[in-house]
Protein backbone atom coordinates (compact mmCIF):
# COMPACT_ATOMS: atom_id res chain seq x y z
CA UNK A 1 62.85 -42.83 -34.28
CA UNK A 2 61.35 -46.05 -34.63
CA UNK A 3 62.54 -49.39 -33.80
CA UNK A 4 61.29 -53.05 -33.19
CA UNK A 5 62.24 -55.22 -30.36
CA UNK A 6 61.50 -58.89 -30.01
CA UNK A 7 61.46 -60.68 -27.03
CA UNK A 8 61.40 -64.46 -27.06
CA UNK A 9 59.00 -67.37 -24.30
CA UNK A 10 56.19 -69.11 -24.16
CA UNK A 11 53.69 -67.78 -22.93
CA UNK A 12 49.53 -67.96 -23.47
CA UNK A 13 49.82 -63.87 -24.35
CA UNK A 14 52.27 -64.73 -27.03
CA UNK A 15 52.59 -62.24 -29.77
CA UNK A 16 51.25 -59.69 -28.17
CA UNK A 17 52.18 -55.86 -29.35
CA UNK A 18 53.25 -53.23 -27.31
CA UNK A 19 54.04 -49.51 -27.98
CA UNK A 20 56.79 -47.49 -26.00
CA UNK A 21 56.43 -43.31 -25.94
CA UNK A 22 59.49 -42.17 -24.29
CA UNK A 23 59.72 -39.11 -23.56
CA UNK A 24 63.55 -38.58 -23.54
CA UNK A 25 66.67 -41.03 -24.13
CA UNK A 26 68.29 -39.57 -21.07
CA UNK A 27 69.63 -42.47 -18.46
CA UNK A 28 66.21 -43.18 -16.15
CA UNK A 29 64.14 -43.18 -19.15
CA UNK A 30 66.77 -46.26 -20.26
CA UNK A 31 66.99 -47.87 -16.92
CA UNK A 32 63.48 -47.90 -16.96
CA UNK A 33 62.48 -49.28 -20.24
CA UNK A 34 65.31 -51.87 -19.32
CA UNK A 35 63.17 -53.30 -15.68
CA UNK A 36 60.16 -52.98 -18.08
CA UNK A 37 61.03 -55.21 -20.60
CA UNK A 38 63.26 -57.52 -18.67
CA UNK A 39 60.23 -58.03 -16.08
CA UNK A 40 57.88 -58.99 -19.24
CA UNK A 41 60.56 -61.27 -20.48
CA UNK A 42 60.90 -62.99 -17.22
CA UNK A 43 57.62 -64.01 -17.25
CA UNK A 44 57.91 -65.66 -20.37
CA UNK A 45 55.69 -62.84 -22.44
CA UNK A 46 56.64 -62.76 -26.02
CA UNK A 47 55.68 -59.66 -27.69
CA UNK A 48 56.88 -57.19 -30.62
CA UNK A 49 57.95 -53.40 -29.19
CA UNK A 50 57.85 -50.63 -31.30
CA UNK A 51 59.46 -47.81 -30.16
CA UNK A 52 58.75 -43.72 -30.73
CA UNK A 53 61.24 -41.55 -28.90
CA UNK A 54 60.64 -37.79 -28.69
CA UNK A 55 63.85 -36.99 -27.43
CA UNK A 56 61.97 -33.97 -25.28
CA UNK A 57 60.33 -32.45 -28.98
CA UNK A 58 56.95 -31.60 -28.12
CA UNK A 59 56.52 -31.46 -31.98
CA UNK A 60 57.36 -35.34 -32.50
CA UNK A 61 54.28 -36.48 -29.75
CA UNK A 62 51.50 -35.84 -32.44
CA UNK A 63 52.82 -37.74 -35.31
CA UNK A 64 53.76 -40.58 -33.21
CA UNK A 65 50.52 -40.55 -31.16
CA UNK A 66 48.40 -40.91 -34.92
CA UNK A 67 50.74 -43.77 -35.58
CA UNK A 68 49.95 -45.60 -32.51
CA UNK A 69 46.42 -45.10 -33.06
CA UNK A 70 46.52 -47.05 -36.33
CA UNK A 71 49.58 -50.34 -35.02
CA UNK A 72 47.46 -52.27 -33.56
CA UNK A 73 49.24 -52.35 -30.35
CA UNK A 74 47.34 -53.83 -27.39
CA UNK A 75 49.69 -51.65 -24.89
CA UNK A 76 51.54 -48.52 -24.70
CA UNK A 77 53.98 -47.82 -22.02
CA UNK A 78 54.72 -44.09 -21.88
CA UNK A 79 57.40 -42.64 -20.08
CA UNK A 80 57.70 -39.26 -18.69
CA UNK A 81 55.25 -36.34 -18.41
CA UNK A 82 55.30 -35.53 -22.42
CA UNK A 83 54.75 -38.91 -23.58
CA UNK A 84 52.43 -39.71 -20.95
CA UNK A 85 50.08 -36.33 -21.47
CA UNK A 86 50.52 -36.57 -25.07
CA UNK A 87 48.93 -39.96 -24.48
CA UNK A 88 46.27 -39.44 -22.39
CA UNK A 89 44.85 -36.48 -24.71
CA UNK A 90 44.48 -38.56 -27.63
CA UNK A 91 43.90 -41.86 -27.17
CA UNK A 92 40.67 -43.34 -25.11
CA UNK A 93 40.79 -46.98 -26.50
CA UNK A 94 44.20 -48.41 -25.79
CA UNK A 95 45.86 -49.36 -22.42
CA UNK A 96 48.38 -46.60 -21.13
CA UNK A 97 50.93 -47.91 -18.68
CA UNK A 98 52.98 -44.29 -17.56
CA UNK A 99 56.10 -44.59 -15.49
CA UNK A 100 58.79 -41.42 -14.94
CA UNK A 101 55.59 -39.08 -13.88
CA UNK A 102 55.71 -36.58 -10.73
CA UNK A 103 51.98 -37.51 -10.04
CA UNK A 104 49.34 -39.81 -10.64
CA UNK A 105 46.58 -37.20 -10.55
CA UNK A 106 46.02 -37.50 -14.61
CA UNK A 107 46.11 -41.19 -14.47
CA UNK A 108 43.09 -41.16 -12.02
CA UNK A 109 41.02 -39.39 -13.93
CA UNK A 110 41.17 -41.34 -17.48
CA UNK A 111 39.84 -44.68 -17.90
CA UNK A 112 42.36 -46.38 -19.45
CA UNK A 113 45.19 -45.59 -17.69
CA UNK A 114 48.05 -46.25 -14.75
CA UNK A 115 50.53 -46.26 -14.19
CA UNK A 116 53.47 -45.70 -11.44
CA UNK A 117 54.47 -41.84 -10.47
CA UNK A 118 57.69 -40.49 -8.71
CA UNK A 119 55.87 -38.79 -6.03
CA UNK A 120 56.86 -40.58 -2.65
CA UNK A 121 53.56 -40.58 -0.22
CA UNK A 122 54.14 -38.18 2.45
CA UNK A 123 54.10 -40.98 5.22
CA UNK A 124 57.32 -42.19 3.44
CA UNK A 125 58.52 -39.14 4.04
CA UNK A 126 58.10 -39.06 7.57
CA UNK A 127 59.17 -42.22 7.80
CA UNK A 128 62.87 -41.64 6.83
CA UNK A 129 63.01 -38.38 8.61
CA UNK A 130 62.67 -39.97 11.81
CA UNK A 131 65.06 -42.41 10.81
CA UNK A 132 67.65 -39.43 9.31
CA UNK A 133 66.56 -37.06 11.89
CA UNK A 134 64.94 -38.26 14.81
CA UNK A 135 64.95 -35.17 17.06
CA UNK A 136 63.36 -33.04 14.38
CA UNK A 137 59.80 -32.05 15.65
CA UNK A 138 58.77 -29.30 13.44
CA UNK A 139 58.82 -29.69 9.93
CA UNK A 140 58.57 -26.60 7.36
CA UNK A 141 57.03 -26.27 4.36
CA UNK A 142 56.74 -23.54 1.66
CA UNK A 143 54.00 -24.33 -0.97
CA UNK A 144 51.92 -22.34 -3.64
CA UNK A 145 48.20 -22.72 -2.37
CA UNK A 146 46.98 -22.94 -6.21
CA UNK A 147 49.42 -26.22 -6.94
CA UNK A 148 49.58 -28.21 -3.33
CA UNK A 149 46.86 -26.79 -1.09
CA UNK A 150 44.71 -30.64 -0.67
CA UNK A 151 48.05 -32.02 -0.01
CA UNK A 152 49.06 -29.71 2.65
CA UNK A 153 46.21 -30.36 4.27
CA UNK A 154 46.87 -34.35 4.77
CA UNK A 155 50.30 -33.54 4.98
CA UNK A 156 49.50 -31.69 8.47
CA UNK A 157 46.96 -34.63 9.68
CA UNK A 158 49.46 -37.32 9.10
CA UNK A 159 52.26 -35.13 11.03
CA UNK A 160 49.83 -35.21 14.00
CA UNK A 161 49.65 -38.77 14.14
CA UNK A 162 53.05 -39.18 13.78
CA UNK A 163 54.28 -36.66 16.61
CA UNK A 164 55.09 -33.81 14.14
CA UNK A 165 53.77 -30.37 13.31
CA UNK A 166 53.97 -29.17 10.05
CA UNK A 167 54.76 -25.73 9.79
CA UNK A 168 52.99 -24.64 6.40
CA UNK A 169 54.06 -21.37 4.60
CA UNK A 170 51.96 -20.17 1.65
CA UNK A 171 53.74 -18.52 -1.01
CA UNK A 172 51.51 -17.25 -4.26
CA UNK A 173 54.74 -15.45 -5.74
CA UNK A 174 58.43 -15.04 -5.44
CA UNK A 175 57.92 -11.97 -3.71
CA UNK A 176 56.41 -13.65 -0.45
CA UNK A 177 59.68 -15.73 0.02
CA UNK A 178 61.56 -13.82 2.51
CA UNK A 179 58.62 -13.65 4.54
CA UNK A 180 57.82 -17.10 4.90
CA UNK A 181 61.77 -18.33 5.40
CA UNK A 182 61.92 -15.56 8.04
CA UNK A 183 58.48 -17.40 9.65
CA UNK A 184 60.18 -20.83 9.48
CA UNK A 185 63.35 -19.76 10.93
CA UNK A 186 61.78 -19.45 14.21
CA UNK A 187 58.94 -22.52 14.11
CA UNK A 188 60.55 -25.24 11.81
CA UNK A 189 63.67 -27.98 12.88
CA UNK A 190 64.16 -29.25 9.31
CA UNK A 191 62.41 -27.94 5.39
CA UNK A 192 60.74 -30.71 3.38
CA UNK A 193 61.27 -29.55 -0.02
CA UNK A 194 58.13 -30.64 -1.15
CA UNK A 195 57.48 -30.96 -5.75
CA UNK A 196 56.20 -26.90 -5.88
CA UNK A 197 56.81 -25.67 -9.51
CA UNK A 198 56.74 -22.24 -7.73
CA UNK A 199 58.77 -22.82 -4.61
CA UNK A 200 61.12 -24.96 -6.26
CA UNK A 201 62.13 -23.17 -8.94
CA UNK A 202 66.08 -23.00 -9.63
CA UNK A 203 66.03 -19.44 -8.42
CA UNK A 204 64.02 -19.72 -5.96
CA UNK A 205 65.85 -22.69 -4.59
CA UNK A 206 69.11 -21.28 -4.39
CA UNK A 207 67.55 -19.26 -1.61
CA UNK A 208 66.49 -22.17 0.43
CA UNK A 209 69.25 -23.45 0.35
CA UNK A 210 71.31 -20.54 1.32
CA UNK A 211 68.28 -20.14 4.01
CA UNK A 212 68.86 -23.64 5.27
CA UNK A 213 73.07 -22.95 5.87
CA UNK A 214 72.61 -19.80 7.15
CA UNK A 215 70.21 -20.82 9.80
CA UNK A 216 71.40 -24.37 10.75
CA UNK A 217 68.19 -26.04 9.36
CA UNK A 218 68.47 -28.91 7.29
CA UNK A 219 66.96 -29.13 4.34
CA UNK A 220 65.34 -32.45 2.61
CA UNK A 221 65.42 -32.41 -0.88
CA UNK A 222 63.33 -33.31 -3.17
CA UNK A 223 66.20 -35.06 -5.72
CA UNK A 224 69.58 -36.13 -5.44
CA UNK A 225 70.76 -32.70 -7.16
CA UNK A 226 69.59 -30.50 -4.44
CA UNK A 227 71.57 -33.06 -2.62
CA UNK A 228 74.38 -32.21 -4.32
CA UNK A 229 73.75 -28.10 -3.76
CA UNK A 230 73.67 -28.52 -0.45
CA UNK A 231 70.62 -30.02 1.12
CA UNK A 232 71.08 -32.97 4.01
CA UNK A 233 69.44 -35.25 1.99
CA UNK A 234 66.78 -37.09 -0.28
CA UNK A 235 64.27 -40.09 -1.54
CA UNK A 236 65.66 -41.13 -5.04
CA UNK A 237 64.18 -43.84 -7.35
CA UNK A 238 65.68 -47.30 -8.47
CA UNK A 239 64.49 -46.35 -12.29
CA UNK A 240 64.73 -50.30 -13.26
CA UNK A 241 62.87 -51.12 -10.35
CA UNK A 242 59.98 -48.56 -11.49
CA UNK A 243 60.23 -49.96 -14.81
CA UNK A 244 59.47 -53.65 -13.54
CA UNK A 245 56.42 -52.49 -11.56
CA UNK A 246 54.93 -51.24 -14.31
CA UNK A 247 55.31 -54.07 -16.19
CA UNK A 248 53.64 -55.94 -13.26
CA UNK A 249 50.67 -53.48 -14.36
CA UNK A 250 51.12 -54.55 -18.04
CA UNK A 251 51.14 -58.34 -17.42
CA UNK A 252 47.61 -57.55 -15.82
CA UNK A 253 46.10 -55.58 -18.51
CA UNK A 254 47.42 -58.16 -21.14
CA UNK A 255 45.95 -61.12 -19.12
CA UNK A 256 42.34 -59.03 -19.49
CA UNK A 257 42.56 -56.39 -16.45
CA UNK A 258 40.91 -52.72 -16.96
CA UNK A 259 43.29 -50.87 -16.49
CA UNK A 260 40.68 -48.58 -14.06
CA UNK A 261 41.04 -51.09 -12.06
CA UNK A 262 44.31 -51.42 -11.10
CA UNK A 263 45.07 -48.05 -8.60
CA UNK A 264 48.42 -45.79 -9.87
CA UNK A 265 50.84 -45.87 -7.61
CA UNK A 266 54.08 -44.99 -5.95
CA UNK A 267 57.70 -46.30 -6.16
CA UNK A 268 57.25 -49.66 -3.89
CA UNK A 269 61.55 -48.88 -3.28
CA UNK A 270 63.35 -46.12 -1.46
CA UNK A 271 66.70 -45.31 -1.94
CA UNK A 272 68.48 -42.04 -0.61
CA UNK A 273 71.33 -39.56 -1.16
CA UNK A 274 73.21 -38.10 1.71
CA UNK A 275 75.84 -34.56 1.83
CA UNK A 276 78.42 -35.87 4.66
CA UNK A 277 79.82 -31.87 4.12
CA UNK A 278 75.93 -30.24 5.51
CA UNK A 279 75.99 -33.09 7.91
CA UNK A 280 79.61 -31.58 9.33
CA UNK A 281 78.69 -28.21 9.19
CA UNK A 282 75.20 -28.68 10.87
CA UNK A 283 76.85 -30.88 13.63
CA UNK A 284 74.41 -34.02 12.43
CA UNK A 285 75.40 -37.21 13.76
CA UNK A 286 74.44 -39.79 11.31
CA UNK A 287 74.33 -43.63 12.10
CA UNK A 288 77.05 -45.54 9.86
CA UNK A 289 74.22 -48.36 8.97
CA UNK A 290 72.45 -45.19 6.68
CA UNK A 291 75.55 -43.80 5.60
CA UNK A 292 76.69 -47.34 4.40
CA UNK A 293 73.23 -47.65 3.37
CA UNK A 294 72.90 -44.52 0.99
CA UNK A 295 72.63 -44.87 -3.11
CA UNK A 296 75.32 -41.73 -3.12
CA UNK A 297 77.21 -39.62 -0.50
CA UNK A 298 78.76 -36.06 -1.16
């Protein structure tokens, strides 16, 4: 599908064009698009948008990608892992601006991109555990070795200098599960639920959380539907917000900024999800300012 927006100001990058790759028409994608192009039209940027939506159809990307080769466009804005890896592959000589990505690591390495990833730094994390759970001391952590093994490793420096000790369990296959639960049972106050495509695997995850209830160790998720299954809580996204800053990083490469230059980043706003229910049943006291606070309570 292909349509054309137009967005009316004055501005001195009047008339620019910009091409969206959207990986999917579900809500964030829409909220998103929405803080992109109403940040650009706040600042009085008037530019034509053509739109190619692959509703999730891996088979769409290439046809739309050899189109956007050929518009003209001075800017796409991609959206979601498909769009934004589709992309990258292709196209070397146009300025990619990616929002709705786990990680940045992609972004980094080609020169024409940035972009804005979903990944909260792990001294966020710590942050709002000591404001959710300020008792908790020993944080555990299962993680496949292949997929997160450079992260672990900061992850357990920056614990130090914050007064924690992460409690890292490798896991290389579904099989070494048990094991490493059983280890964190005795060594670990709370379970980050760190992005693992291994660990976090809807199967796998189910035993977490049944882990987590059985042994009176709360679990942070990492999205508002583990929330929902039973963990204590999680960092969500304002998707309009994301949207906006990365039309802060399209303003800059229209205005003549390499995009190499500008770093990819993480959500600059927090919000959070909170189960009242695991909060009963785990005997959690939590403060009324963060339970007023929260974007959704179960």
């Amino acid at each position: 599908m292909i349509s054309a927006l137009l967005f009316s100001g004055k501005s001195a990058l009047a008339g620019e064009k910009i091409t969206l790759l959207i990986s999917s028409n579900e809500a964030p994608y829409k909220a998103a698009v929405s803080g992109f192009n109403g940040y650009l039209a706040k600042q009085g940027i008037q530019a034509g948008f053509e739109v190619y939506a692959l509703d999730g159809d891996a088979a769409k990307a290439g046809p739309a990608i050899e189109k956007i080769k050929t518009s003209g466009s001075r800017l796409i804005f991609t959206l979601g892992s498909l769009a934004t890896e589709a992309a990258i592959k292709e196209i070397s000589d146009i300025p990619i601006v990616a929002c709705l990505v786990l990680r940045t690591d992609s972004l980094k390495n080609a020169e024409n991109a940035t972009g804005v990833g979903l990944e909260f730094p792990f001294e966020t994390q710590v942050e709002w555990l000591q404001r959710i759970l300020p008792q908790a001391k020993g944080v555990g952590v299962l993680y496949n070795p292949e997929e997160n093994q450079k992260r672990v490793e900061r992850a357990v420096r920056l614990a130090q200098k914050a007064g924690l000790h992460l409690e890292a369990q490798e896991v290389r296959t579904p099989q070494d599960i048990p094991a490493a639960l059983n280890k964190l049972s005795k060594r670990a106050d709370v379970i980050w639920g760190m992005a693992d495509s291994l660990v976090l695997s809807p199967t796998i995850g189910k035993n977490v959380l049944l882990f987590s209830f059985r042994n009176n160790i709360p679990c942070i998720g990492p999205s508002a539907a583990w929330v929902k299954a039973g963990a204590l809580y999680s960092l969500d996204w304002d998707y309009e917000d994301l949207g906006a800053q990365c039309g802060e990083m399209a303003q800059k490469v229209l205005g003549g900024a390499d995009p190499a230059s500008i770093p990819a980043t993480a959500p600059r706003k927090v919000l959070y999800t909170l189960n009242l229910f695991t909060a009963r049943q785990m005997k959690i006291t939590l403060p009324d300012e963060l339970v007023h606070g929260a974007r959704q309570t179960y």
